[in-house]
Protein backbone atom coordinates (compact mmCIF):
# COMPACT_ATOMS: atom_id res chain seq x y z
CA UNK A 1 -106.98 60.42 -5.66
CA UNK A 2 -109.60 61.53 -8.46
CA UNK A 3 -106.56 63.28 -9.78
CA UNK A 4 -104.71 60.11 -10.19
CA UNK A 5 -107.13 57.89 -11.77
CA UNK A 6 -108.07 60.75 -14.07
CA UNK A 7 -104.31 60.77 -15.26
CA UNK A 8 -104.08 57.28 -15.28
CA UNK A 9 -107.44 57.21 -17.75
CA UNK A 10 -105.86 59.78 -20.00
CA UNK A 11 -102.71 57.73 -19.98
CA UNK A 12 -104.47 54.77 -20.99
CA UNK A 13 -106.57 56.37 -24.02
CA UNK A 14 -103.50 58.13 -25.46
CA UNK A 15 -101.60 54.84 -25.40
CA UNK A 16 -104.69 52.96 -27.40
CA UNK A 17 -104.89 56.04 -29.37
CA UNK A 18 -101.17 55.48 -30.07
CA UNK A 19 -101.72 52.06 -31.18
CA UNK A 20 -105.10 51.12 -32.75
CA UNK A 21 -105.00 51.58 -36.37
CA UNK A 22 -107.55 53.97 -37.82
CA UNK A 23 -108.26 53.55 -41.52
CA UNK A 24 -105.23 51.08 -42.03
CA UNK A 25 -102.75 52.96 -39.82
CA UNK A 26 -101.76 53.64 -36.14
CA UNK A 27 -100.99 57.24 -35.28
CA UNK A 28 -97.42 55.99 -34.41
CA UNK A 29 -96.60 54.82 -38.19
CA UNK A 30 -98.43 58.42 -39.19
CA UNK A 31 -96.17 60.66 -36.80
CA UNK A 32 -92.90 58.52 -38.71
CA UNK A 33 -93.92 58.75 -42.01
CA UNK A 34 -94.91 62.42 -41.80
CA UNK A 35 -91.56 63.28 -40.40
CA UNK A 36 -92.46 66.75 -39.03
CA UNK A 37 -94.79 68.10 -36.90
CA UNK A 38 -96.44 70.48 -38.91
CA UNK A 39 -96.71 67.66 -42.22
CA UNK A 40 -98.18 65.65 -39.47
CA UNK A 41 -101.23 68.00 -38.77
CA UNK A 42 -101.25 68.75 -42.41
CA UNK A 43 -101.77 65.35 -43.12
CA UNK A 44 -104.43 64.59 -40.20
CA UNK A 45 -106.45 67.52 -40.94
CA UNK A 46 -106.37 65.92 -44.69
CA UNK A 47 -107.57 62.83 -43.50
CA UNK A 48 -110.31 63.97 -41.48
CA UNK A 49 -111.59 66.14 -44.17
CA UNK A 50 -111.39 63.48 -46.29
CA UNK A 51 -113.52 61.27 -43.78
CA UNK A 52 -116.04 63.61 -43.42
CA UNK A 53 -116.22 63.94 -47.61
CA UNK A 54 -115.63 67.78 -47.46
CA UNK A 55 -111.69 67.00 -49.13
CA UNK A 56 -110.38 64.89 -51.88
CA UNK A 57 -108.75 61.56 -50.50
CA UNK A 58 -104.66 60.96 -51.91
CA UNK A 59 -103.25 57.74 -51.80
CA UNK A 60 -100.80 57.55 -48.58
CA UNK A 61 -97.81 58.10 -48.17
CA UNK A 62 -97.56 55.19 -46.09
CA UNK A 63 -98.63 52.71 -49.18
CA UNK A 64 -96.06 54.37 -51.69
CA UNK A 65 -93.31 54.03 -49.62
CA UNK A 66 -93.95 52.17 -46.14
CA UNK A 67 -91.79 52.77 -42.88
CA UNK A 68 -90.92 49.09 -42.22
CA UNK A 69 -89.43 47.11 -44.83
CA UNK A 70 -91.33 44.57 -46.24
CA UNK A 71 -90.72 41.49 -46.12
CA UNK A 72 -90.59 39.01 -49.33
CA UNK A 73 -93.57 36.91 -50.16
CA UNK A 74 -93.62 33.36 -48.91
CA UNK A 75 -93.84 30.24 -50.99
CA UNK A 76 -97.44 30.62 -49.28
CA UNK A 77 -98.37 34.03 -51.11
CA UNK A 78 -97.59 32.85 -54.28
CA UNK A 79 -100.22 29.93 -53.75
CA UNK A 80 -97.23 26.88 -53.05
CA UNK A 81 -97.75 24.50 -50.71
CA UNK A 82 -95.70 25.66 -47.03
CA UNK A 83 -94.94 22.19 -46.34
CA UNK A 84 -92.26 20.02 -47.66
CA UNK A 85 -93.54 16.30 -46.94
CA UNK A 86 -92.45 13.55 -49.17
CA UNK A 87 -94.79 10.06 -50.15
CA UNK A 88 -92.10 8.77 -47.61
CA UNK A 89 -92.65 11.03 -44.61
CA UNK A 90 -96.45 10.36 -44.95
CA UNK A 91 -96.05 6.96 -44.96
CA UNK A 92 -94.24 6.85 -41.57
CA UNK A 93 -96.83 9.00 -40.16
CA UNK A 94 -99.92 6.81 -41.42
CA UNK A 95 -97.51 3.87 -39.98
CA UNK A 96 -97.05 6.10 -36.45
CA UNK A 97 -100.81 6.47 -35.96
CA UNK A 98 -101.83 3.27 -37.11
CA UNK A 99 -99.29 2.20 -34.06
CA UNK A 100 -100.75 4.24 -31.59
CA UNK A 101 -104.86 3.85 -32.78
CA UNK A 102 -104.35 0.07 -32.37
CA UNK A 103 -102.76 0.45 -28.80
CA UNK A 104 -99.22 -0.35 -27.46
């Protein structure tokens, strides 16, 4: 039974491992933009060194050329209203809730 639980643990750590981004990025989106195993460990062992100051931090991979596309900015990243409502449409909204504030 300790057996199981103890497996069950490690399951559970490797899967938030898996997913939890460290420094900007989960170990998943690492593994894919490495694309081998051994640029993989190359680049972890960079990144710890780099953590603990005894290596020279490079820019990642990741930023120069990321594994999902990205998407276009919104009209909201460019600083533009997301909404499209006209003098009208406000109008029959103050009308709606002036309806309902006085009562039926």
């Amino acid at each position: 039974m300790r057996l199981l639980v103890g497996l069950a643990m490690l399951a559970a750590l490797a899967a938030a491992v898996a997913v939890v981004p460290l420094r900007g990025r989960t170990i998943l989106d690492r593994i894919r933009t490495a694309g081998t195993a051994g640029q993989f460990l190359r680049n972890s062992c960079q990144e710890v060194k780099a953590a603990m100051g005894l290596g020279r931090s490079r820019p990642h991979a990741s930023r120069a050329q990321p594994a999902h596309p990205t998407r276009s900015p919104g009209r909201h990243a460019r600083g533009l209203p997301t909404e499209g409502y006209s003098e009208r449409d406000r109008a029959a909204l103050n009308r709606i809730v002036a309806q309902h504030a006085n009562g039926p």
